[in-house]
Protein backbone atom coordinates (compact mmCIF):
# COMPACT_ATOMS: atom_id res chain seq x y z
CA UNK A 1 40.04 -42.89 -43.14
CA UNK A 2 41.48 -39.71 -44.72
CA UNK A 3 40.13 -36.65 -42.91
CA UNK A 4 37.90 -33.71 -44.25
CA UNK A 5 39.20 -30.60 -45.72
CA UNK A 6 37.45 -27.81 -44.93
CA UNK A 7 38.28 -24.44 -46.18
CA UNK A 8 37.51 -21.26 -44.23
CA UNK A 9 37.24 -17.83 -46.62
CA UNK A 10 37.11 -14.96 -44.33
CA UNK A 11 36.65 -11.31 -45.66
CA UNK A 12 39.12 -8.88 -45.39
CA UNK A 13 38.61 -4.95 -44.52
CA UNK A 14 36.12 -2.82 -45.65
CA UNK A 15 34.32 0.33 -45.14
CA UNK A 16 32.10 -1.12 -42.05
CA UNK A 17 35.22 -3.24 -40.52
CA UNK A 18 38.47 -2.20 -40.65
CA UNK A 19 39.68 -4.82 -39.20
CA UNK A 20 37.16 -7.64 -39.85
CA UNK A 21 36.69 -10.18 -37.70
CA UNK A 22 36.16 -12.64 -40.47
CA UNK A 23 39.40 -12.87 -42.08
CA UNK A 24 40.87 -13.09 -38.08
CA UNK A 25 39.06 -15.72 -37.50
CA UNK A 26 39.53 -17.74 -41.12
CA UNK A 27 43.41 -17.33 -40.12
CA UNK A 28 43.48 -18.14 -36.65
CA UNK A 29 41.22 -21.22 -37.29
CA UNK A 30 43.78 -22.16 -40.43
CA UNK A 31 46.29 -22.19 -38.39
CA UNK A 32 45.39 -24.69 -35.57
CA UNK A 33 45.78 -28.58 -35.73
CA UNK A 34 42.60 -30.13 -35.57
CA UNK A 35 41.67 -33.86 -34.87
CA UNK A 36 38.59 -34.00 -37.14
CA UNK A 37 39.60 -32.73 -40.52
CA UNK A 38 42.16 -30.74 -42.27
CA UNK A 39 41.35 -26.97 -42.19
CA UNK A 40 42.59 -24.30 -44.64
CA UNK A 41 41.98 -20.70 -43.49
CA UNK A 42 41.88 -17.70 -46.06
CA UNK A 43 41.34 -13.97 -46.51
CA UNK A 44 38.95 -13.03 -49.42
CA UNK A 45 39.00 -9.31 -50.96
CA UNK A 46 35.58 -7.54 -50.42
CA UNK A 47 36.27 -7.10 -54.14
CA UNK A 48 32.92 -7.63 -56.09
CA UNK A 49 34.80 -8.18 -59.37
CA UNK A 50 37.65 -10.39 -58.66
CA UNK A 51 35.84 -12.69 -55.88
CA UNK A 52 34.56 -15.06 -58.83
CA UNK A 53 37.76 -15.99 -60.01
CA UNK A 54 39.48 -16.44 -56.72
CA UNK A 55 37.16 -18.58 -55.53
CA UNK A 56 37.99 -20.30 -58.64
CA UNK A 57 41.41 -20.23 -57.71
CA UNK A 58 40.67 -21.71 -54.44
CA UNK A 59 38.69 -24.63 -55.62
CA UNK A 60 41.45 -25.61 -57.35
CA UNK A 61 44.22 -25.28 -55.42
CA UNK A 62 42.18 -26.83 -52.61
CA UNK A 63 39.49 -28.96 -53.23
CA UNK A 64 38.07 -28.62 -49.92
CA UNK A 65 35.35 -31.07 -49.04
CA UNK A 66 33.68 -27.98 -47.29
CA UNK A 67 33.83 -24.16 -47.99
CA UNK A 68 32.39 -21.97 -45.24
CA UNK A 69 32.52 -18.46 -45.55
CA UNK A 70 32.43 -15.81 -43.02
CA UNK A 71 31.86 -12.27 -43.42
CA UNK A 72 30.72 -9.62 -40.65
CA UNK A 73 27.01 -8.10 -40.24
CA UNK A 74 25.19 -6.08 -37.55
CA UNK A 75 23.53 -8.74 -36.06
CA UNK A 76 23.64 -9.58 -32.23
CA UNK A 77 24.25 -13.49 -32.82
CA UNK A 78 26.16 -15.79 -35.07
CA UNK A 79 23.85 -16.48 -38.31
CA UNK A 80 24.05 -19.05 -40.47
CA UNK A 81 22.77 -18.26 -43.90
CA UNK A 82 20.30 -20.92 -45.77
CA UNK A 83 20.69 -19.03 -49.67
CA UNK A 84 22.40 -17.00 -51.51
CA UNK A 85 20.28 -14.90 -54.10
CA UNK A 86 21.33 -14.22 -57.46
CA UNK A 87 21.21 -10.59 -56.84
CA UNK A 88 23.71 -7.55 -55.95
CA UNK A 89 22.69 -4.21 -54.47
CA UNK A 90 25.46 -2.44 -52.07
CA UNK A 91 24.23 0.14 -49.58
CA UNK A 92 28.26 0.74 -49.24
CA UNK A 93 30.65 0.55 -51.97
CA UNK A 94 33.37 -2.95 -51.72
CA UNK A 95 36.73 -2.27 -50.73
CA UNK A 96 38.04 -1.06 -54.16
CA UNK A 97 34.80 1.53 -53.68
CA UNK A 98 32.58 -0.62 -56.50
CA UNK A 99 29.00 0.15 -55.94
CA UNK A 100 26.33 -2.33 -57.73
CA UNK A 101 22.97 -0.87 -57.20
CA UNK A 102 21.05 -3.67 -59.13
CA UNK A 103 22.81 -6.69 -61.17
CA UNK A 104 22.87 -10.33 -61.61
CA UNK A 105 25.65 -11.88 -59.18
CA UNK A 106 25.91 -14.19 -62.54
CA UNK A 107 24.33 -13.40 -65.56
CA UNK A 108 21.40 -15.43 -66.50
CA UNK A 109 22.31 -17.75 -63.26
CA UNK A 110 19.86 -19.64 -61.17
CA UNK A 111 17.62 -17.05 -58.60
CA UNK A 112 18.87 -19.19 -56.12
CA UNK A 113 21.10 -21.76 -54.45
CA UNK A 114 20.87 -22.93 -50.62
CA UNK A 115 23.92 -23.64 -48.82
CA UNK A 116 24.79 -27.33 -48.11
CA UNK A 117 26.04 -26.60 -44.69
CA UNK A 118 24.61 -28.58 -42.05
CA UNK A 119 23.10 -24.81 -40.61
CA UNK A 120 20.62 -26.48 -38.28
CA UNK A 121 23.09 -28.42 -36.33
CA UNK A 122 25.93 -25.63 -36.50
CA UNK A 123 23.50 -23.32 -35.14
CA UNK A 124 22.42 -25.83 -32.32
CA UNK A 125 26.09 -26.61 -31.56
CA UNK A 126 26.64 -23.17 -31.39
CA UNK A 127 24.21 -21.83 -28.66
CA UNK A 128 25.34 -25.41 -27.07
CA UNK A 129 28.62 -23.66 -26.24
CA UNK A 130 26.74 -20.48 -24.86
CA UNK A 131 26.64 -17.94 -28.00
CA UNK A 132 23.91 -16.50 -29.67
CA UNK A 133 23.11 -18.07 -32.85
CA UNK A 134 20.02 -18.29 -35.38
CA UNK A 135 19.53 -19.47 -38.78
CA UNK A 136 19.07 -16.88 -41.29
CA UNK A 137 17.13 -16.82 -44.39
CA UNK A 138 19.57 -15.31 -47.07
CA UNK A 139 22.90 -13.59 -46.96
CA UNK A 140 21.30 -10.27 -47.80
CA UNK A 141 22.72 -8.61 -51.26
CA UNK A 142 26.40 -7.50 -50.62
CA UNK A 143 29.63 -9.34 -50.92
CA UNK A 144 28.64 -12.34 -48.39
CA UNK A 145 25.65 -12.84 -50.24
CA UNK A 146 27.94 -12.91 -53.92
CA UNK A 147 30.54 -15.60 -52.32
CA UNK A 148 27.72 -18.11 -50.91
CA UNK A 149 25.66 -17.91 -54.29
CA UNK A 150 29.21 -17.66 -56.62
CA UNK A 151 30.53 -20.82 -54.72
CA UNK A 152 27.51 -22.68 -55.01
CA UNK A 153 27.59 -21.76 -58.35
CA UNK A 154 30.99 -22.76 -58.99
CA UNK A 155 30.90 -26.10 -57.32
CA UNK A 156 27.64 -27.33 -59.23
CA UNK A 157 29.44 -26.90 -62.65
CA UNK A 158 32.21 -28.76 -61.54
CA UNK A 159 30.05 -31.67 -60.51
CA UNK A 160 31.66 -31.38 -57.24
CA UNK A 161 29.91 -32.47 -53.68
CA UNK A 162 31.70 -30.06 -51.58
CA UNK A 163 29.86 -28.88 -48.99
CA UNK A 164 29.21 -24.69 -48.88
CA UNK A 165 27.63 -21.99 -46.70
CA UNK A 166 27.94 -18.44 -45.02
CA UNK A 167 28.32 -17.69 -41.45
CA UNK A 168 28.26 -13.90 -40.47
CA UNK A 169 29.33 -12.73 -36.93
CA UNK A 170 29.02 -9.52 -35.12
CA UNK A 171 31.12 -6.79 -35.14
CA UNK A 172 33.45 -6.79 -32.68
CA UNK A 173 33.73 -3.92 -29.63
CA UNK A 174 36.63 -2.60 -31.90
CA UNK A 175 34.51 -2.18 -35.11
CA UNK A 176 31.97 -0.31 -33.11
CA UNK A 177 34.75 2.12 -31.92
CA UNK A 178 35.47 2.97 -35.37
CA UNK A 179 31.77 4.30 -35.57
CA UNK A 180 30.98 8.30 -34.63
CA UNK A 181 28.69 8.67 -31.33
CA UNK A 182 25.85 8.16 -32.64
CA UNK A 183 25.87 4.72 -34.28
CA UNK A 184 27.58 3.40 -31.14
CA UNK A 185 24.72 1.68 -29.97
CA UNK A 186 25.21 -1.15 -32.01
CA UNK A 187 25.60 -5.14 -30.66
CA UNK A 188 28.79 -6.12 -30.57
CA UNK A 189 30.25 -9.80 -30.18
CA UNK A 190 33.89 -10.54 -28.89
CA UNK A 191 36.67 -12.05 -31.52
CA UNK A 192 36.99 -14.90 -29.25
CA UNK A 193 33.57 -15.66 -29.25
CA UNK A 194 32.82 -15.68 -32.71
CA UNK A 195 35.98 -17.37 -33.48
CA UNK A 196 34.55 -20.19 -30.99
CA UNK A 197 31.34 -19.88 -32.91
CA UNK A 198 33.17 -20.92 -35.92
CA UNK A 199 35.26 -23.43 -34.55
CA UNK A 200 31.80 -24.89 -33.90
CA UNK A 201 30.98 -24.77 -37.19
CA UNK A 202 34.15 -26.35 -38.72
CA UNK A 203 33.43 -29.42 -35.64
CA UNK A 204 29.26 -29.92 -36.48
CA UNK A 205 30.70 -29.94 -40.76
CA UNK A 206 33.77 -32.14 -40.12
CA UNK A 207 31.18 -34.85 -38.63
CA UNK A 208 28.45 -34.37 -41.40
CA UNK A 209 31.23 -35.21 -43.83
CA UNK A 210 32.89 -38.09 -41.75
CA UNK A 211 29.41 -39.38 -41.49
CA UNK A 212 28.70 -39.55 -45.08
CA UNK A 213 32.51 -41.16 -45.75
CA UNK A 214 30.96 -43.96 -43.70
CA UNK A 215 27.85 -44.70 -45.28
CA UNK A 216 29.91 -45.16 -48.41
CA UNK A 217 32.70 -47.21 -47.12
C-alpha cells in the first residue's frame, strides 16, 4: 500500500517570532524518514497577500493527502484548531507590515470551513506523550486563521479529499526573550516539545488516512 503524504506548512518570522517555531518545526519534521507516510515540510510567508497563491502552488506541486499547518500563538499548550473563519483583522501588521483591519479572507466565500484533521485524536495523542494540548474553537483572525480557511477553500474547488487543519504552539523561551520586561511573563513551550507535539500529529493523521485506504481496498 502506497503511504500518505502529508505536507507540513510552517510560518516563517514575524513581528511576534523572530524566529518561529513553526517553520523549525515544518523543516525539521520534513526532513526525517518516517515509517507511516511520506512527509513534506515547508516555510510559508506571514504574507497576507501572496499566501493564497502559494498554497496554490503547493497543492500542486504536492498533492499531499494531508496539509497541516502550524503557526505560533500565546497559548500555554499545543491547540488544534476546529475552523477557520472567513474573516481577517490583524492586531499586528504580516511580515511585509500589511495590516487588514476588517476583510473577507475570500470574497463572497463561505463564513466557514472546519478542518478535516482528526483534532480529537491528535490532541489525545498529544497529552498521551506528556504535553499540554486542547482543542480550540477557531484559528482566531490573523494569518493562521487565512491559511486553514484559504486551504480548505482551495481543496473543496478542486474536488480534492485531502485532509487539512491548524496546529499552533507556544512560543518558545527564545521568543519570549525577544519581549521588553514587562511582557515577559508569558508561557512558553520548548522547540523540542512542540516539535514532538507535531510529530504526534503527523503519526494520529498518517493512521486516519491509512485507515480510510483500507476500507476502500
Amino acid at each position: 500500500m502506497k503511504k500518505p503524504k502529508i505536507l507540513i506548512a510552517g510560518y516563517g518570522s514575524w513581528a511576534k517570532a523572530k524566529e518561529n517555531p513553526a517553520q523549525a518545526i515544518a523543516l525539521e519534521l520534513g526532513a526525517c524518514t518516517w515509517a507511516c507516510c511520506d512527509v513534506v515540510g515547508v516555510a510559508m510567508p506571514v504574507d497576507t497577500v501572496t499566501v493564497s497563491a502559494e498554497i496554490d502552488r503547493l497543492l500542486t506541486e504536492h498533492s499531499p493527502d494531508a496539509w497541516i499547518g502550524v503557526g505560533v500563538s500565546s497559548a500555554a499548550n499545543v491547540q488544534a484548531e476546529f475552523i477557520g473563519i472567513n474573516w481577517r483583522a490583524f492586531d499586528v501588521p504580516d511580515a511585509g507590515g500589511k495590516s487588514i483591519n476588517g476583510a473577507e479572507v475570500i470574497e463572497g466565500g463561505p463564513p466557514a470551513y472546519y478542518a478535516t484533521l482528526p483534532n480529537s485524536e491528535i490532541v489525545e495523542a498529544i497529552k498521551a506523550a506528556g504535553i499540554p494540548s486542547e482543542l480550540s474553537f477557531h484559528a482566531g483572525t490573523h494569518l493562521c486563521n487565512q491559511m486553514l480557511y484559504t486551504t480548505a477553500h482551495q481543496i473543496k474547488a478542486r474536488g480534492l479529499s485531502t485532509l487539512t487543519g491548524f496546529i499552533h504552539v507556544p512560543r518558545t523561551p527564545a521568543n519570549i526573550l525577544e519581549l521588553d520586561d514587562r511582557k515577559m511573563n508569558l508561557p512558553s513551550m520548548s522547540l523540542a516539545l512542540s516539535s514532538e507535539a507535531v510529530a504526534c500529529c503527523v503519526e494520529t493523521t498518517a493512521q486516519a488516512l491509512i485507515e480510510q485506504l483500507e476500507k476502500r481496498a
